[in-house]
Protein backbone atom coordinates (compact mmCIF):
# COMPACT_ATOMS: atom_id res chain seq x y z
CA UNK A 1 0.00 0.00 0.00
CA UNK A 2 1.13 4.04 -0.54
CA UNK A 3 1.89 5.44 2.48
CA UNK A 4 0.16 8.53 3.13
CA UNK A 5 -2.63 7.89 1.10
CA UNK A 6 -6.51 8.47 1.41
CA UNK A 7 -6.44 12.24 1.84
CA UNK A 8 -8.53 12.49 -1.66
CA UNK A 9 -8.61 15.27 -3.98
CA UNK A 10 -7.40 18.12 -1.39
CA UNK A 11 -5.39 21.13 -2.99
CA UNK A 12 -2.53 21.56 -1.09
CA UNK A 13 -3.39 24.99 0.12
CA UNK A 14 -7.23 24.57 0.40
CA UNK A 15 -8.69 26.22 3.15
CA UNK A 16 -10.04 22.75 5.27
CA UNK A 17 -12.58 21.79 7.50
CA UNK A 18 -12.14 20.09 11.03
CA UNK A 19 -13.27 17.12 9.56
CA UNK A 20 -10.63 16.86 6.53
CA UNK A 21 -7.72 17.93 8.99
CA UNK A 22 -8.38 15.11 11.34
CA UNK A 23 -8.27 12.62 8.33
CA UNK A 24 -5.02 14.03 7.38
CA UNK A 25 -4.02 13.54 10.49
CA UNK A 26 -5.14 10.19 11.13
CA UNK A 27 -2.98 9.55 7.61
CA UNK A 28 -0.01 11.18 9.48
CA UNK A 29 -0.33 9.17 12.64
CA UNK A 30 -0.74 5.99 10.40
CA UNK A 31 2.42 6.66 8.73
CA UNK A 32 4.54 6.78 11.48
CA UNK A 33 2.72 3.43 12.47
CA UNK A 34 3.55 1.48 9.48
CA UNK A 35 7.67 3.29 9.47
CA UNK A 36 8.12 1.79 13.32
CA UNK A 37 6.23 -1.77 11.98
CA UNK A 38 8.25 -2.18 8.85
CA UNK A 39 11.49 -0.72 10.63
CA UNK A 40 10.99 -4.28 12.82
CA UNK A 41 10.39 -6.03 9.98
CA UNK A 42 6.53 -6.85 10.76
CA UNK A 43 4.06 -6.86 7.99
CA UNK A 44 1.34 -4.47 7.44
CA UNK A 45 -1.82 -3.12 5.71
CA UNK A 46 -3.48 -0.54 4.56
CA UNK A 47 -6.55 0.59 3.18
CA UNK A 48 -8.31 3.23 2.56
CA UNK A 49 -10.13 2.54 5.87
CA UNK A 50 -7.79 1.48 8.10
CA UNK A 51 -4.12 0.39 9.05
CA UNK A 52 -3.51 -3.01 10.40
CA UNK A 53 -1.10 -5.52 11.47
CA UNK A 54 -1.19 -8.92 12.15
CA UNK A 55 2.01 -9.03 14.53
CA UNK A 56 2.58 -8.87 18.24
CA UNK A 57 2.87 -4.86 17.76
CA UNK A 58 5.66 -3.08 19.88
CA UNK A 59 5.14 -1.65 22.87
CA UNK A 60 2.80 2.11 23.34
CA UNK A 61 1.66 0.83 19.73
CA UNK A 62 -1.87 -0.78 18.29
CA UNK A 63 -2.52 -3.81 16.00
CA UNK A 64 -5.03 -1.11 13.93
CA UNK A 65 -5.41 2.71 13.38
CA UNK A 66 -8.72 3.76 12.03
CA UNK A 67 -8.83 6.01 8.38
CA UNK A 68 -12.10 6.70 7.63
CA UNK A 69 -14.78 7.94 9.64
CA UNK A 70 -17.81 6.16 7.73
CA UNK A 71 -15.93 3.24 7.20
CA UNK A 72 -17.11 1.45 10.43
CA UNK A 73 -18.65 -1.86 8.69
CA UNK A 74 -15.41 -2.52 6.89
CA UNK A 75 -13.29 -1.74 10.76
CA UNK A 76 -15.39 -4.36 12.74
CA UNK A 77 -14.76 -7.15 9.70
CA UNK A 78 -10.58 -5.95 9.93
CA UNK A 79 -11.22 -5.97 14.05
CA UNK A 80 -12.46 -9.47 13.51
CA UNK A 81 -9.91 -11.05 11.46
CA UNK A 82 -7.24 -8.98 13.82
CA UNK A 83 -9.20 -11.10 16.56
CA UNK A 84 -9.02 -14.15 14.87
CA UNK A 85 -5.39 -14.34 14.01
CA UNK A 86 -3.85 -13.26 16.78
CA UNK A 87 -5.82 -15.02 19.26
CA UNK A 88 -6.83 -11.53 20.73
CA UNK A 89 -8.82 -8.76 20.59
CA UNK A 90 -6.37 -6.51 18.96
CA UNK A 91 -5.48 -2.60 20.61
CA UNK A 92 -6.63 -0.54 18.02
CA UNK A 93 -6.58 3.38 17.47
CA UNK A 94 -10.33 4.38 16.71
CA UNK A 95 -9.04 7.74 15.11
CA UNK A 96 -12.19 9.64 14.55
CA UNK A 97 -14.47 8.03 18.06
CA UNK A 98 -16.70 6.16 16.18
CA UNK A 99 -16.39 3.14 16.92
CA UNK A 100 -18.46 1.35 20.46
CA UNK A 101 -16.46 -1.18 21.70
CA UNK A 102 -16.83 -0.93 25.70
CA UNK A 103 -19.80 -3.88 25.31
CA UNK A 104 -17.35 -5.92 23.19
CA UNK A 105 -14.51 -6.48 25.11
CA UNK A 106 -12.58 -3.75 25.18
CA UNK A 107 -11.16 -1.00 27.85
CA UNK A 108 -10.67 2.59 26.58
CA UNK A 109 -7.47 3.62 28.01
CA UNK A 110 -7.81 7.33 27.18
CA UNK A 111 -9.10 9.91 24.69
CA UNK A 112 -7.16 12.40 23.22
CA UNK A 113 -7.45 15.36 20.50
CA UNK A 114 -5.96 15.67 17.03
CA UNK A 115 -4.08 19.02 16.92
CA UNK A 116 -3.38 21.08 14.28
CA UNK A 117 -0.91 24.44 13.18
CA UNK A 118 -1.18 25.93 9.87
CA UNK A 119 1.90 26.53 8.17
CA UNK A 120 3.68 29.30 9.07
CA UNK A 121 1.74 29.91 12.22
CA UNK A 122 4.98 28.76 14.20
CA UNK A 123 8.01 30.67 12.93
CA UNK A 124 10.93 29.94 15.33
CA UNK A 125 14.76 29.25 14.84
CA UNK A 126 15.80 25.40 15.63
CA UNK A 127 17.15 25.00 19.01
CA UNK A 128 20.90 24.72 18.73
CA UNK A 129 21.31 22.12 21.76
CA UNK A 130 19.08 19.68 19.94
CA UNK A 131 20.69 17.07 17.34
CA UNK A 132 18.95 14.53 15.06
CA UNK A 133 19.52 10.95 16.07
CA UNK A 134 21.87 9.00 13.39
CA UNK A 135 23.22 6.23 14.99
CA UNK A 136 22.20 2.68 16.53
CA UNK A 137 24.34 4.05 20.10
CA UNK A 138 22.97 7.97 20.38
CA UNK A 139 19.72 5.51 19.90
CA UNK A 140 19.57 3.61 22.52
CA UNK A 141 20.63 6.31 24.57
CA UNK A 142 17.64 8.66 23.86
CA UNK A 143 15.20 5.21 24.32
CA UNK A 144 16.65 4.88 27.38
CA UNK A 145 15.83 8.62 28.58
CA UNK A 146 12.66 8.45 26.81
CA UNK A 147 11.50 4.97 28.70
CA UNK A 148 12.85 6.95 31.62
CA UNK A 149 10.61 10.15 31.21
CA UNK A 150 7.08 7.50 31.59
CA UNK A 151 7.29 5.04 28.85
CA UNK A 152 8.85 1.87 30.51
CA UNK A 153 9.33 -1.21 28.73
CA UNK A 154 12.76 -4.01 28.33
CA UNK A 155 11.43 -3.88 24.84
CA UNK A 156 13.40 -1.60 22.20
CA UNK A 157 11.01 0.21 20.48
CA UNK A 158 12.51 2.22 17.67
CA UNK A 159 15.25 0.47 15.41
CA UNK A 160 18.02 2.06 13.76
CA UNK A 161 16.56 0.75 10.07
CA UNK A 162 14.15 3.82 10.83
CA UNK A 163 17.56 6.26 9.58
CA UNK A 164 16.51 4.97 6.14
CA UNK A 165 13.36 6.22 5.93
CA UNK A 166 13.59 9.61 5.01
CA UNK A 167 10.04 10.74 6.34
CA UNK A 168 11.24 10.30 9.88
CA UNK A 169 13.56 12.46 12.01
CA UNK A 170 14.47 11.22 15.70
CA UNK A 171 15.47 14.40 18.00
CA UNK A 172 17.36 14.83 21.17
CA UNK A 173 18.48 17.41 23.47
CA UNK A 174 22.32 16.99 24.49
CA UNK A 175 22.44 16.49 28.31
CA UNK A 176 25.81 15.16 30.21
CA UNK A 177 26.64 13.26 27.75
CA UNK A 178 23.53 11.91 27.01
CA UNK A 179 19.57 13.17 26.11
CA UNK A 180 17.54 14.82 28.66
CA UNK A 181 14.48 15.92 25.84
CA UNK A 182 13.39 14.27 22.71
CA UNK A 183 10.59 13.99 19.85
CA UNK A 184 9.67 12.16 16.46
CA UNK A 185 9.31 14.12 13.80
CA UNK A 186 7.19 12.16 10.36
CA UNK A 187 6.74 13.60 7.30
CA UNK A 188 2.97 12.85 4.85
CA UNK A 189 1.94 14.36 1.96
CA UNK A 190 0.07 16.84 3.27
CA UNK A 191 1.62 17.14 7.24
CA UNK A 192 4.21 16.90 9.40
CA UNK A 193 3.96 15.28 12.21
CA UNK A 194 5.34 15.78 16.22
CA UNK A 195 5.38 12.67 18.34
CA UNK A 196 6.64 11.51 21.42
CA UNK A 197 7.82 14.47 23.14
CA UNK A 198 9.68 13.97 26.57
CA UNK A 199 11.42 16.01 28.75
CA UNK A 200 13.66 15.24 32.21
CA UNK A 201 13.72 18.23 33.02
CA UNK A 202 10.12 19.10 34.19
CA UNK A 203 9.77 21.86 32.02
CA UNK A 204 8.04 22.71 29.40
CA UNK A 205 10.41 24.20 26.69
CA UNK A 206 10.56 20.58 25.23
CA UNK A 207 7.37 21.60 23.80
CA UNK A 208 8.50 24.47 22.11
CA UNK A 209 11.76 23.06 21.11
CA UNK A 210 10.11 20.10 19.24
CA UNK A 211 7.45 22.34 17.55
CA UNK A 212 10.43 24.22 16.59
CA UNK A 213 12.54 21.50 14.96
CA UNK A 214 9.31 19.93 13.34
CA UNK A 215 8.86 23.38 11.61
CA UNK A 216 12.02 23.55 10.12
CA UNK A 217 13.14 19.60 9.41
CA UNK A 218 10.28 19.27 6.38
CA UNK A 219 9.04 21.76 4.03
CA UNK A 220 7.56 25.00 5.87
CA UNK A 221 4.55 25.03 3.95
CA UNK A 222 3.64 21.55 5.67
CA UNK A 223 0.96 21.91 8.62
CA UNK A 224 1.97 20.60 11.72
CA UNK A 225 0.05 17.67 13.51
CA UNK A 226 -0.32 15.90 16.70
CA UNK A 227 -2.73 14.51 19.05
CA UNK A 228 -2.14 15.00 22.72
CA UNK A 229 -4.15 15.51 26.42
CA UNK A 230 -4.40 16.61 29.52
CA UNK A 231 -1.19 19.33 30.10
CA UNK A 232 0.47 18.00 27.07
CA UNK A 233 -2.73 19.71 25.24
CA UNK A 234 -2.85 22.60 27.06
CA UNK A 235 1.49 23.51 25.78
CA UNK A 236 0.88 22.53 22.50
CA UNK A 237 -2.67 24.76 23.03
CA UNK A 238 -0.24 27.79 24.30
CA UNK A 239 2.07 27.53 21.22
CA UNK A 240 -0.59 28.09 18.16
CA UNK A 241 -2.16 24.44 17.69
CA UNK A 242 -6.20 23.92 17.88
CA UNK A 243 -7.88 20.50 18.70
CA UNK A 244 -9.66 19.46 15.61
CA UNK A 245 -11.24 16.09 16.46
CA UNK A 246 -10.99 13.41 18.93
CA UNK A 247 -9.86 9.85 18.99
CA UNK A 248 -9.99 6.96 21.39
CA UNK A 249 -7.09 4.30 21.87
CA UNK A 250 -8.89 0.92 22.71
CA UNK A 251 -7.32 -2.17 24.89
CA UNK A 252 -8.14 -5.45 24.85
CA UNK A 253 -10.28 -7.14 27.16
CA UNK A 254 -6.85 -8.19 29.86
CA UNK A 255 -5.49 -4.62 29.37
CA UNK A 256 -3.06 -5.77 27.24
C-alpha cells in the first residue's frame, strides 16, 4: 500500500474543515505506524479505511489505526480477522471516536485530540542544543531517557533501520553526555507530524523546542500535527495548535 494515502482530492493549500484535517491527520499518525512496523520487519496493511497488522505490535503501539470515519462496517470485519489471528482482541486506534467497543470487550485507556498548526503559524529558529539521532548508540541512549521520562518497557522500540526512511527524524536534546528531551518528527503528503515528546527536566520548553525542529526539518509550507491531552494539550494549546477532532485508543479485554 502508498503510504500517506486516502487524503482524496485536497489542494494543497485549500482552506479545510475540522473534519478533513483530522483525516489528514489520522494519515499522518498511520504513517509513522507502518515506518516503526516495517522498521521491525513486521508486515502491514493498509486501506483506505484502516491500518492493520497482524504481529505482536511493539510496545505504546496498536494492531489497527482507524482512516475513515464512515468506514465502520469494513473496521469491525478488519477488528475481527485482527481477533481471529492473533488469538486476541487486537489494541486498536479508533481515530475519529466512532467506533463502540466498551460492550465488546474492550477498555478505553484514554481519549485524546488531534491538533493542528497551519503553516507558518509557528516561525521559530531550531534550538541549537538539539541534534537529530543517526546512529544505533545515540539511539539507545535517547530510548533509554525516553523509557525513563514514563514510557517503561525491556522492549526496544525504535530500530536504527528507521535512519533509512527519510520521512522520519528522531530528536534529542544533548544532556551530560547523554539526552535529557526528545521527539519524532514524520513527514505525509500533506503534514508533518510531532510525536513523542519527553522532557527530564520538568519543564516545558521541550514543547516548544520540538514544535520548533518539526517546523524547520520538512518543508515549511507543511501543517503541523499531533494529538495530545491533559497538560500535554494545554502547551501545544499555548504555542498556536487547535484541537480538531478526537480519537480513542482501545485495549483489549486483559489490558493488554
Amino acid at each position: 500500500m502508498i503510504r500517506g494515502s486516502s487524503q482524496g482530492n485536497i489542494p494543497k493549500y485549500a482552506v479545510r474543515s475540522d473534519s478533513d484535517k483530522v483525516r489528514i491527520c489520522a494519515a499522518n499518525n498511520a504513517d509513522l505506524y507502518q515506518a516503526v512496523f516495517r522498521a521491525h520487519g513486521l508486515p502491514d496493511q493498509r486501506t483506505n479505511a484502516f491500518w492493520s497488522s497482524d504481529a505482536t505490535a511493539p510496545p505504546y503501539y496498536s494492531n489497527m489505526t482507524t482512516l475513515d470515519p464512515d468506514a465502520i462496517e469494513e473496521q469491525q470485519v478488519e477488528i475481527g480477522r485482527l481477533t481471529d489471528r492473533l488469538g486476541r482482541r487486537p489494541g486498536l486506534k479508533d481515530g475519529f471516536s466512532r467506533l463502540d467497543l466498551g460492550n465488546k470487550g474492550f477498555q478505553l485507556l484514554f481519549s485524546a485530540s488531534w491538533i493542528w498548526a497551519e503553516p507558518h503559524r509557528i516561525l521559530a529558529p531550531a534550538p541549537q542544543d538539539w541534534a537529530r539521532i543517526r546512529d544505533a548508540a545515540a539511539l539507545d541512549c535517547w530510548e533509554n531517557s525516553w523509557k525513563e521520562s514514563g514510557s517503561p518497557t525491556d522492549a526496544n522500540v525504535f530500530t536504527p533501520a528507521l535512519f533509512s526512511d527519510p520521512d522520519i527524524h528522531i530528536y534529542g536534546r544533548s544532556a551530560g553526555g547523554g539526552f535529557d528531551a526528545g521527539c519524532i518528527v514524520n513527514r505525509s503528503p500533506e503534514a508533518v507530524g510531532i510525536s513523542n515528546i519527553f522532557s527530564l527536566t520538568g519543564t516545558t520548553q521541550a514543547f516548544r523546542d520540538a514544535v520548533s525542529l518539526a517546523g524547520v526539518a520538512f518543508s515549511p509550507d507543511l501543517p503541523l500535527v499531533g494529538y495530545d491531552s491533559g497538560a500535554a494539550l494545554d502547551e501545544m494549546t499555548k504555542l498556536g495548535f487547535k484541537s480538531v477532532g478526537l480519537l480513542r485508543i482501545w485495549l483489549t479485554d486483559n489490558g493488554s
